[in-house]
PDB file of N, CA and C in Angstrom:
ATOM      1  N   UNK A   1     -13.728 -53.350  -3.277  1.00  0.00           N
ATOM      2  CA  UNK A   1     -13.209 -52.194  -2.597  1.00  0.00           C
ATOM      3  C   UNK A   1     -11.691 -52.281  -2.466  1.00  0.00           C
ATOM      4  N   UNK A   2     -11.054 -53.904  -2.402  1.00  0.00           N
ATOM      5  CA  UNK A   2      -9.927 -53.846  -1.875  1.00  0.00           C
ATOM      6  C   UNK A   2      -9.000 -54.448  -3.223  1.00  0.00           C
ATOM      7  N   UNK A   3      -7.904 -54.038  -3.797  1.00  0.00           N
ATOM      8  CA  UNK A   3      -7.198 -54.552  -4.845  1.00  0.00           C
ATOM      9  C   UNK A   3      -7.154 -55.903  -4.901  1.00  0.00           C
ATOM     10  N   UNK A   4      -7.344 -56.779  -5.226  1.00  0.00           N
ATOM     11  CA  UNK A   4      -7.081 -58.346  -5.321  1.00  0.00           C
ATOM     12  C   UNK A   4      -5.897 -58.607  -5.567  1.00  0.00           C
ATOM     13  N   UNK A   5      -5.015 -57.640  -6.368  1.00  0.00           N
ATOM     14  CA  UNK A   5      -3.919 -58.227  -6.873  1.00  0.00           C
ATOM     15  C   UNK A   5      -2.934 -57.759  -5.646  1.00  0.00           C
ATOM     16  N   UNK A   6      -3.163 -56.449  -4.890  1.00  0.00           N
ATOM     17  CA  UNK A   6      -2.408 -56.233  -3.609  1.00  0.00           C
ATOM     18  C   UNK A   6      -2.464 -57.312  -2.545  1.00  0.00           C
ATOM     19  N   UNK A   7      -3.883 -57.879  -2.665  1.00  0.00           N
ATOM     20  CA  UNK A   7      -4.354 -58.928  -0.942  1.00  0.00           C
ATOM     21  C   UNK A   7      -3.312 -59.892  -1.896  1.00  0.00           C
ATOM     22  N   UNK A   8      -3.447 -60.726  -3.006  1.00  0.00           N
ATOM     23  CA  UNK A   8      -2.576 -61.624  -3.407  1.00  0.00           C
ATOM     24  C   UNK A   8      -0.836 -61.503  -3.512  1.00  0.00           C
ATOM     25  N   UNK A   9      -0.739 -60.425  -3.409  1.00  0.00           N
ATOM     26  CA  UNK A   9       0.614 -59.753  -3.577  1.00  0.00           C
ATOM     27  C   UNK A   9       1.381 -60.089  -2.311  1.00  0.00           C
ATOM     28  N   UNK A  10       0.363 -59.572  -1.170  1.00  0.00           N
ATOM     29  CA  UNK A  10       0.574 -59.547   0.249  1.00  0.00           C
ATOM     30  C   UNK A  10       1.022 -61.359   0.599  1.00  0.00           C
ATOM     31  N   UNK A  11      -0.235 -62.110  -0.024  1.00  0.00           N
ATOM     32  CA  UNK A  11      -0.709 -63.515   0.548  1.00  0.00           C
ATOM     33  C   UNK A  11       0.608 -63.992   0.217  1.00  0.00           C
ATOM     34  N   UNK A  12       1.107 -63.577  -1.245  1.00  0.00           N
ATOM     35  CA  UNK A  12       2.425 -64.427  -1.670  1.00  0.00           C
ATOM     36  C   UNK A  12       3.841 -63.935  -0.769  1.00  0.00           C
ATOM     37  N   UNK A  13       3.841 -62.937  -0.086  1.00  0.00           N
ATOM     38  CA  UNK A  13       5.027 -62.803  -0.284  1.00  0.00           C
ATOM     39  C   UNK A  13       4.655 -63.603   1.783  1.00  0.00           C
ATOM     40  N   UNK A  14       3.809 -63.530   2.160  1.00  0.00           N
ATOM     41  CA  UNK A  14       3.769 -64.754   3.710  1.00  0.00           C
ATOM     42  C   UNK A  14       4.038 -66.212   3.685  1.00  0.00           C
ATOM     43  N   UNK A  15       3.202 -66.540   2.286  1.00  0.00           N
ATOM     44  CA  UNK A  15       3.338 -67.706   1.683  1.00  0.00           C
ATOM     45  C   UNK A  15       5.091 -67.737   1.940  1.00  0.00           C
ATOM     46  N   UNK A  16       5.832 -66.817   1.047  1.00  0.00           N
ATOM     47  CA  UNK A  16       7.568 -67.465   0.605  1.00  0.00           C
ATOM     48  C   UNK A  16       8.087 -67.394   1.691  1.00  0.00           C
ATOM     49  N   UNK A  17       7.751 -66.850   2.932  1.00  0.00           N
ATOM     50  CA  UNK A  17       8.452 -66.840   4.189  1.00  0.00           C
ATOM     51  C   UNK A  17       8.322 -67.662   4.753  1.00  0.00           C
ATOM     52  N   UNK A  18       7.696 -69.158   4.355  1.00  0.00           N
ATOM     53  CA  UNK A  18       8.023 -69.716   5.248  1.00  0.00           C
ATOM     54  C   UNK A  18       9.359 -70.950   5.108  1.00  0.00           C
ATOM     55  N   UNK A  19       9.609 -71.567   6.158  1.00  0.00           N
ATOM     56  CA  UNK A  19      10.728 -72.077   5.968  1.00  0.00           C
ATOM     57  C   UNK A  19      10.607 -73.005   5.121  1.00  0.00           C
ATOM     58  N   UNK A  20      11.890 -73.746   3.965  1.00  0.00           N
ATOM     59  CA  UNK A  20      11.823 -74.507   3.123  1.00  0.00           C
ATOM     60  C   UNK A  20      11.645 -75.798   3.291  1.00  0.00           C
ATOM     61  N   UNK A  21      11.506 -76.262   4.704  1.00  0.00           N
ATOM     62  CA  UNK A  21      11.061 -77.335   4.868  1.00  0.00           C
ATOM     63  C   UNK A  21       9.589 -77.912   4.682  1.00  0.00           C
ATOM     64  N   UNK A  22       8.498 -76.620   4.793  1.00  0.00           N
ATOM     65  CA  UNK A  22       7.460 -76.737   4.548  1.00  0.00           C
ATOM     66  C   UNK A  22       7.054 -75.856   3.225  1.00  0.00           C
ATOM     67  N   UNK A  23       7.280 -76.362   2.012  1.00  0.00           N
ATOM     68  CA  UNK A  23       7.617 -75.253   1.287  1.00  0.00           C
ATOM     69  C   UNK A  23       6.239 -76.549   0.211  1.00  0.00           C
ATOM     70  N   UNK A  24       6.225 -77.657   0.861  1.00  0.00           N
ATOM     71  CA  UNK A  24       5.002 -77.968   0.022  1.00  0.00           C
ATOM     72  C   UNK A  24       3.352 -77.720   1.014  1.00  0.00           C
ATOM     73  N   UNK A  25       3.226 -76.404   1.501  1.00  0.00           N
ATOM     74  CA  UNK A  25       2.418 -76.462   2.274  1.00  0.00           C
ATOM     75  C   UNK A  25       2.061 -74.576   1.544  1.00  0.00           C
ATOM     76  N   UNK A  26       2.904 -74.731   0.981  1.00  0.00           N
ATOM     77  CA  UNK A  26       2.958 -72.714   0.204  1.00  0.00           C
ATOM     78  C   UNK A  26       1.715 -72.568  -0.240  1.00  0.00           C
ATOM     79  N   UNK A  27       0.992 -73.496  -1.562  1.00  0.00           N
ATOM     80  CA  UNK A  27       0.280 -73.284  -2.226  1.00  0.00           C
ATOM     81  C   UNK A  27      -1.311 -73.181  -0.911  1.00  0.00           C
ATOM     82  N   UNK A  28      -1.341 -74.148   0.101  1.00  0.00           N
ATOM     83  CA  UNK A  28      -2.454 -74.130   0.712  1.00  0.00           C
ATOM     84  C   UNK A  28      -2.459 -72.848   1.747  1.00  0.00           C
ATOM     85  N   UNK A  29      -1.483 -72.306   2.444  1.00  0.00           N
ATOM     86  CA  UNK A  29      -0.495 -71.281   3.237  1.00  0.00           C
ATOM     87  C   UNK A  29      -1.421 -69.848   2.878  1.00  0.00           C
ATOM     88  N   UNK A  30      -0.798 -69.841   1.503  1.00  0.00           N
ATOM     89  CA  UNK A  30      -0.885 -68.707   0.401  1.00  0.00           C
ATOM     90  C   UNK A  30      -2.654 -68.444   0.321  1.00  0.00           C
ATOM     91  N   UNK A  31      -2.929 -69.378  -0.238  1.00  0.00           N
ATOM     92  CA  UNK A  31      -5.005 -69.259  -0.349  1.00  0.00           C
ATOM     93  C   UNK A  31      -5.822 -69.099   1.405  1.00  0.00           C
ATOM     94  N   UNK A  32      -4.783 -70.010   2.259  1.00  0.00           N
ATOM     95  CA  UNK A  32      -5.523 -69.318   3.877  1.00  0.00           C
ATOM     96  C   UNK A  32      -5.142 -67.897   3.930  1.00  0.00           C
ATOM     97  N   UNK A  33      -3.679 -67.480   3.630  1.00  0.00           N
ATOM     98  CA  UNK A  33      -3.502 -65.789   3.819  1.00  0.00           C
ATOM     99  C   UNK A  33      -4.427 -65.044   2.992  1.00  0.00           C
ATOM    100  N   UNK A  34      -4.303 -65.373   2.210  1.00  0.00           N
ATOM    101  CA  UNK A  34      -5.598 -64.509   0.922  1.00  0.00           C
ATOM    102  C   UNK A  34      -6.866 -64.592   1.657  1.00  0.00           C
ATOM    103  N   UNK A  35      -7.522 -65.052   2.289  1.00  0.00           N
ATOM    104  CA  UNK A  35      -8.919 -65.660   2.821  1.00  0.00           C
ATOM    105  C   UNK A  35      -8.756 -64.730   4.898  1.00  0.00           C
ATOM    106  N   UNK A  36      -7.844 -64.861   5.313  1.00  0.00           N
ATOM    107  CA  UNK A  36      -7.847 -64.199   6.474  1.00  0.00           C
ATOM    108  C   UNK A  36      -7.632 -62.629   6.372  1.00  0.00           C
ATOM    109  N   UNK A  37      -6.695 -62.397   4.980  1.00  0.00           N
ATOM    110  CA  UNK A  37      -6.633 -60.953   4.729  1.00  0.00           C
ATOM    111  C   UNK A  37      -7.759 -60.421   4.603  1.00  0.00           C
ATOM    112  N   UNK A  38      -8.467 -60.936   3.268  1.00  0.00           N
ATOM    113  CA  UNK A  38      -9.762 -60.398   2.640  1.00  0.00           C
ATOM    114  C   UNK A  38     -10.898 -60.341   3.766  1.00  0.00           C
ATOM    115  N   UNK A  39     -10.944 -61.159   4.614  1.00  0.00           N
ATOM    116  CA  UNK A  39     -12.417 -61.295   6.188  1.00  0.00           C
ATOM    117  C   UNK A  39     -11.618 -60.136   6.707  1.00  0.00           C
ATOM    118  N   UNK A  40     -10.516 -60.035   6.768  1.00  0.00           N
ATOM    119  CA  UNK A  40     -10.209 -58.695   8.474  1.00  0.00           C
ATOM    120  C   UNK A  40     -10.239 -57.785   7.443  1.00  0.00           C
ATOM    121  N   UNK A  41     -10.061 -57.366   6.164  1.00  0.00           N
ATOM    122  CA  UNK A  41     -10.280 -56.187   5.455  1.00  0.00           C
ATOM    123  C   UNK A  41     -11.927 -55.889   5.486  1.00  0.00           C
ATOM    124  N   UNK A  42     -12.450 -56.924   5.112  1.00  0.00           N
ATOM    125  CA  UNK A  42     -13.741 -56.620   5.030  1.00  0.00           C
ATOM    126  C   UNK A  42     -14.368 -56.229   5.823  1.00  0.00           C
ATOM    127  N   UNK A  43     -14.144 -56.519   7.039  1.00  0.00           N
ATOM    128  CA  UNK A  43     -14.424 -56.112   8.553  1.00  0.00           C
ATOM    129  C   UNK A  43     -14.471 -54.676   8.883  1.00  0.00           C
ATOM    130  N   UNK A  44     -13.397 -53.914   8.412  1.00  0.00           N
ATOM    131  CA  UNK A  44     -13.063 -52.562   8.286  1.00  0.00           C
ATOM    132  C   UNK A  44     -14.146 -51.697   7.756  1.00  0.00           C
ATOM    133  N   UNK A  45     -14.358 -50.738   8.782  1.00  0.00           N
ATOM    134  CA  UNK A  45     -15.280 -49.719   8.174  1.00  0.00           C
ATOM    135  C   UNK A  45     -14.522 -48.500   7.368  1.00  0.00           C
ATOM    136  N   UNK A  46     -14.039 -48.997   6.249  1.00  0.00           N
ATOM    137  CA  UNK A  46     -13.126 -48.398   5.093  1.00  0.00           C
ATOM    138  C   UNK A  46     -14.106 -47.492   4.223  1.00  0.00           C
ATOM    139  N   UNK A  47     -13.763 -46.908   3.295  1.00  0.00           N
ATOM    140  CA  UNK A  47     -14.570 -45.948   2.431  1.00  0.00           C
ATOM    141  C   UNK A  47     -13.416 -46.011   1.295  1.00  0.00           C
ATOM    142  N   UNK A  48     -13.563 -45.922  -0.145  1.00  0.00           N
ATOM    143  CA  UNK A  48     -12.101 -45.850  -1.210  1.00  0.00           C
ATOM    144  C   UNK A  48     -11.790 -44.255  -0.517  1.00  0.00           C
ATOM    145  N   UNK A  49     -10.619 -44.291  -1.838  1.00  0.00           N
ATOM    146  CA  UNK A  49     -10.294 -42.523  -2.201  1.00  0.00           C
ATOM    147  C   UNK A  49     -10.947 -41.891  -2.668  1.00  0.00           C
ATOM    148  N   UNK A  50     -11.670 -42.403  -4.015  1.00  0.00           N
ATOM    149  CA  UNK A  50     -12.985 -41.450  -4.017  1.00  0.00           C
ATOM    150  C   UNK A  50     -13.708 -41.189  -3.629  1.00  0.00           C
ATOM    151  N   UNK A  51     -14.503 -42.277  -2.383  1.00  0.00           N
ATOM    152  CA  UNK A  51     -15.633 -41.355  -1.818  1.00  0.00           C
ATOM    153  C   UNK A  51     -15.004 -40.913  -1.218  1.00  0.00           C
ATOM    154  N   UNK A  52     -13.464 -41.048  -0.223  1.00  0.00           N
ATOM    155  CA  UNK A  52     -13.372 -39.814   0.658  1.00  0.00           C
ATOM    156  C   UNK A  52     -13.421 -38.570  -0.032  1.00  0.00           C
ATOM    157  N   UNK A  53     -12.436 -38.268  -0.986  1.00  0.00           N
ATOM    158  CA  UNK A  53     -12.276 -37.253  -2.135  1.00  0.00           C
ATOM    159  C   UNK A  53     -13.993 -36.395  -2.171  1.00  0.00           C
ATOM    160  N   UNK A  54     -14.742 -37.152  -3.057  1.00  0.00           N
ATOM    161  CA  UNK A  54     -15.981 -36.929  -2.511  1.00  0.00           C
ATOM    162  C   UNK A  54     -16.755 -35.930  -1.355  1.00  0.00           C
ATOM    163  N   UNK A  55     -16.603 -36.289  -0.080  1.00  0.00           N
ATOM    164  CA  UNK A  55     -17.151 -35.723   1.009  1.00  0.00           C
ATOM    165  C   UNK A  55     -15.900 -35.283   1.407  1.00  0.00           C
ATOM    166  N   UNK A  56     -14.852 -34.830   1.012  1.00  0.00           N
ATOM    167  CA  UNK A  56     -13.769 -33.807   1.294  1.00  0.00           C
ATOM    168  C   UNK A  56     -14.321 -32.732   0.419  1.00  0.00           C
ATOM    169  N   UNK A  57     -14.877 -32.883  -0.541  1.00  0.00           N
ATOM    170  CA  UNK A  57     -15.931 -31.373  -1.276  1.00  0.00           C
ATOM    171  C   UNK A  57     -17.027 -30.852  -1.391  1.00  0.00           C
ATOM    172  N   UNK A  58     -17.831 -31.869  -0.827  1.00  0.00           N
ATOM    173  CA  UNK A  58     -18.903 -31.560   0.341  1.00  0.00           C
ATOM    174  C   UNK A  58     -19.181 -31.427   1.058  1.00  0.00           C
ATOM    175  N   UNK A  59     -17.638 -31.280   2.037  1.00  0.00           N
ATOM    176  CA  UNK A  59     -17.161 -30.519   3.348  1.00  0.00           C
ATOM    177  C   UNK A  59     -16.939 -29.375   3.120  1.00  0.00           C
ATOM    178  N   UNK A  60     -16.117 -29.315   2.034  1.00  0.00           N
ATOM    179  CA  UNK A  60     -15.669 -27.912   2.066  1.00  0.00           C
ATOM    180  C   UNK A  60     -16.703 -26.635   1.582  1.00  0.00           C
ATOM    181  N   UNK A  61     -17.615 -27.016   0.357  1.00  0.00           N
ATOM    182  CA  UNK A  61     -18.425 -26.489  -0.093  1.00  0.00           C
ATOM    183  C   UNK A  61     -19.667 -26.045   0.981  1.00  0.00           C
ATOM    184  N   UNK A  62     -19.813 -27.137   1.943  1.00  0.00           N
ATOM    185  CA  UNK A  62     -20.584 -26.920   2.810  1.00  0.00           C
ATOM    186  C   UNK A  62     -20.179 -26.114   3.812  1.00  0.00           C
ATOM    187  N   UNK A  63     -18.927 -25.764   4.631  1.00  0.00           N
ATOM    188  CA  UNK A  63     -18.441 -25.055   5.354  1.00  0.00           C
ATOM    189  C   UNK A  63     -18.453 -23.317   4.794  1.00  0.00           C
ATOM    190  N   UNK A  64     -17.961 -23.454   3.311  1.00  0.00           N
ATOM    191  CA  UNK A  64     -17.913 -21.969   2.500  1.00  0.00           C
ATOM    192  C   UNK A  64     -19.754 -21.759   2.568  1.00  0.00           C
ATOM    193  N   UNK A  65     -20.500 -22.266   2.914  1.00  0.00           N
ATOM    194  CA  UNK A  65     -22.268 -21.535   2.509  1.00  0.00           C
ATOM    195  C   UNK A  65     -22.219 -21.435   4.225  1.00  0.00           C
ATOM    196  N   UNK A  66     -21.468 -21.969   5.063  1.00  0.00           N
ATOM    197  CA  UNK A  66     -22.346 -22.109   6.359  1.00  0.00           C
ATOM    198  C   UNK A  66     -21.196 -20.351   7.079  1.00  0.00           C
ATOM    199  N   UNK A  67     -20.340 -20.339   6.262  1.00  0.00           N
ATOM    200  CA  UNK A  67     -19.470 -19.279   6.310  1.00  0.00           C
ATOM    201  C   UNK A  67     -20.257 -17.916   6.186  1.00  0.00           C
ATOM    202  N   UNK A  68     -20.861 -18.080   4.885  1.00  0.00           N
ATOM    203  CA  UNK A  68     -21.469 -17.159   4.116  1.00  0.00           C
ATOM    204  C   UNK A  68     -22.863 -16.725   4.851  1.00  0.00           C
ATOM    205  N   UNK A  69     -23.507 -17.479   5.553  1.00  0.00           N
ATOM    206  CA  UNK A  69     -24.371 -17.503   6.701  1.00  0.00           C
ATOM    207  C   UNK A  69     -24.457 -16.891   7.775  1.00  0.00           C
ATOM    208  N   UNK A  70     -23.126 -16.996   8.059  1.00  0.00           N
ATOM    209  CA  UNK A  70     -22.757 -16.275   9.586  1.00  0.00           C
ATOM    210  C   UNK A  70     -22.603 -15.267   9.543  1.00  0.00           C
ATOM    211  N   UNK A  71     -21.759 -14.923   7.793  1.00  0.00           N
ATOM    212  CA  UNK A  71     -21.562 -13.333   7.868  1.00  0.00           C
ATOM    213  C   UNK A  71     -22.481 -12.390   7.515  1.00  0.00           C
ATOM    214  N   UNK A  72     -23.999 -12.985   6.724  1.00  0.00           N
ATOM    215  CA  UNK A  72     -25.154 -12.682   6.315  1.00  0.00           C
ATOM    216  C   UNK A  72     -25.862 -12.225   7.909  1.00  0.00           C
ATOM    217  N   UNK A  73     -26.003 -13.433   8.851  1.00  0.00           N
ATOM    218  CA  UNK A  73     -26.755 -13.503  10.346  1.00  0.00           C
ATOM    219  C   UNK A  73     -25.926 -11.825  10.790  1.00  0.00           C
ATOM    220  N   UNK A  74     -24.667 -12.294  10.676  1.00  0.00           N
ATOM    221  CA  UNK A  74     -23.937 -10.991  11.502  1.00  0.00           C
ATOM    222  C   UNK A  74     -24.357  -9.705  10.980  1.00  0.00           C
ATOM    223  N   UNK A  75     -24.787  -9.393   9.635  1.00  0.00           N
ATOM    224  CA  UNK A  75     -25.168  -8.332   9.141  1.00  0.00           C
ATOM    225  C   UNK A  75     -26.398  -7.979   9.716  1.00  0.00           C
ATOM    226  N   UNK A  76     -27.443  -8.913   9.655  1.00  0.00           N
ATOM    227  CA  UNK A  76     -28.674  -8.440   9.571  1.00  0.00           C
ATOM    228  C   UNK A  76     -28.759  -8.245  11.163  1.00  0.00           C
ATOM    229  N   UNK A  77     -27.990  -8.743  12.292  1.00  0.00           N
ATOM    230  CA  UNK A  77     -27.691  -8.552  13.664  1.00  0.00           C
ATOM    231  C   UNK A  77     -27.517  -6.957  13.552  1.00  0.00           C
ATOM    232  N   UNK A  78     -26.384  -6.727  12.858  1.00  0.00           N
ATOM    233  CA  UNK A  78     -26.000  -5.124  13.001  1.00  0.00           C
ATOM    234  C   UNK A  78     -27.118  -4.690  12.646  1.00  0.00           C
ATOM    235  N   UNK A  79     -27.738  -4.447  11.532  1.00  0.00           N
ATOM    236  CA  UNK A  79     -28.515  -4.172  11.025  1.00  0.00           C
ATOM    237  C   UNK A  79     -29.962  -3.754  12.538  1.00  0.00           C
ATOM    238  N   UNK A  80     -30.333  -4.676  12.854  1.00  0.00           N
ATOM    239  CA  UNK A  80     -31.325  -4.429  13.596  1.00  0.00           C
ATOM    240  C   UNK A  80     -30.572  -3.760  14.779  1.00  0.00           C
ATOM    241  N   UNK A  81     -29.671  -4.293  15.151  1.00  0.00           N
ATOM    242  CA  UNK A  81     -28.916  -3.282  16.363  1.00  0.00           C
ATOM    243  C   UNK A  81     -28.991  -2.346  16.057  1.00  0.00           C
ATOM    244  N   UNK A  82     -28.832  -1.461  15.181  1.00  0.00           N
ATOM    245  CA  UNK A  82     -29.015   0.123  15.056  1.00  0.00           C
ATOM    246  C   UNK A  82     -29.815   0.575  14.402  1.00  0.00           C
ATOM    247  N   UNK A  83     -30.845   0.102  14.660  1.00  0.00           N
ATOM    248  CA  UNK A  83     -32.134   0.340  14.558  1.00  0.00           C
ATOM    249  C   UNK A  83     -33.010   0.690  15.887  1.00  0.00           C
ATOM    250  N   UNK A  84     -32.508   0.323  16.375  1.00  0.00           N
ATOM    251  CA  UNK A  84     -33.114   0.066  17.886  1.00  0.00           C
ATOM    252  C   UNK A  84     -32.491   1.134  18.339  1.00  0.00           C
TER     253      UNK A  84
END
Protein backbone atom coordinates (compact mmCIF):
# COMPACT_ATOMS: atom_id res chain seq x y z
CA UNK A 1 0.00 0.00 0.00
CA UNK A 2 2.83 2.20 1.07
CA UNK A 3 5.90 3.12 -1.48
CA UNK A 4 9.00 1.33 -0.12
CA UNK A 5 11.20 3.46 -1.86
CA UNK A 6 9.42 6.72 -0.10
CA UNK A 7 9.47 4.80 3.71
CA UNK A 8 13.34 4.21 2.63
CA UNK A 9 13.76 7.62 1.28
CA UNK A 10 12.28 8.98 4.54
CA UNK A 11 14.47 6.23 6.80
CA UNK A 12 17.66 7.64 4.96
CA UNK A 13 17.41 11.00 5.15
CA UNK A 14 16.82 10.43 9.69
CA UNK A 15 19.51 8.05 9.35
CA UNK A 16 22.05 11.27 7.86
CA UNK A 17 20.85 13.50 10.61
CA UNK A 18 22.43 12.21 12.94
CA UNK A 19 25.48 13.61 14.40
CA UNK A 20 28.90 12.44 12.94
CA UNK A 21 30.02 11.12 15.88
CA UNK A 22 27.67 8.32 15.68
CA UNK A 23 27.74 8.01 12.11
CA UNK A 24 28.77 4.20 12.55
CA UNK A 25 25.42 3.52 14.08
CA UNK A 26 23.59 4.96 10.45
CA UNK A 27 23.36 1.67 8.86
CA UNK A 28 21.47 0.03 12.11
CA UNK A 29 19.55 3.80 12.78
CA UNK A 30 18.35 3.68 9.13
CA UNK A 31 16.73 -0.22 9.15
CA UNK A 32 15.04 0.76 12.94
CA UNK A 33 13.52 4.01 11.02
CA UNK A 34 12.37 1.88 8.09
CA UNK A 35 10.74 -0.74 10.64
CA UNK A 36 8.99 2.05 13.05
CA UNK A 37 7.80 3.93 9.87
CA UNK A 38 6.35 0.90 8.09
CA UNK A 39 4.34 -0.49 11.90
CA UNK A 40 2.82 3.28 12.45
CA UNK A 41 1.91 3.34 8.64
CA UNK A 42 0.45 0.14 8.82
CA UNK A 43 -1.51 1.01 11.74
CA UNK A 44 -3.35 3.65 9.70
CA UNK A 45 -6.70 3.07 8.49
CA UNK A 46 -5.45 4.40 4.95
CA UNK A 47 -7.20 3.42 1.61
CA UNK A 48 -4.66 4.26 -1.88
CA UNK A 49 -5.83 6.92 -4.50
CA UNK A 50 -7.52 4.58 -6.32
CA UNK A 51 -9.82 3.18 -4.16
CA UNK A 52 -10.57 6.59 -2.95
CA UNK A 53 -10.95 7.70 -6.72
CA UNK A 54 -13.13 4.67 -6.82
CA UNK A 55 -15.89 5.45 -4.18
CA UNK A 56 -15.56 9.20 -5.18
CA UNK A 57 -17.73 7.65 -8.35
CA UNK A 58 -19.80 5.67 -6.54
CA UNK A 59 -20.64 8.60 -4.57
CA UNK A 60 -21.34 10.57 -7.08
CA UNK A 61 -23.22 8.22 -9.36
CA UNK A 62 -25.09 7.23 -6.39
CA UNK A 63 -26.17 10.70 -5.25
CA UNK A 64 -27.24 11.57 -9.26
CA UNK A 65 -30.00 8.18 -9.01
CA UNK A 66 -30.92 9.17 -5.36
CA UNK A 67 -31.44 12.80 -7.03
CA UNK A 68 -33.41 11.37 -9.74
CA UNK A 69 -35.65 9.70 -7.02
CA UNK A 70 -36.67 12.57 -5.23
CA UNK A 71 -37.64 14.31 -8.24
CA UNK A 72 -39.61 11.11 -9.54
CA UNK A 73 -41.25 10.79 -5.46
CA UNK A 74 -41.98 14.65 -5.91
CA UNK A 75 -43.87 14.04 -9.11
CA UNK A 76 -45.89 11.25 -8.32
CA UNK A 77 -46.65 13.39 -4.78
CA UNK A 78 -48.08 16.12 -7.15
CA UNK A 79 -49.53 13.81 -9.07
CA UNK A 80 -51.78 12.25 -6.41
CA UNK A 81 -52.25 15.69 -4.77
CA UNK A 82 -54.43 16.71 -7.50
CA UNK A 83 -56.17 14.07 -7.72
CA UNK A 84 -57.64 14.27 -4.58
Amino acid sequence: MFDPKAIDDIANRLASAIPPGLSNLKDDLEKTFQAILQGALSKLDLVTREEFEVQKMVLAKTRSKLEDLEKRVSAMEGTVLNKE
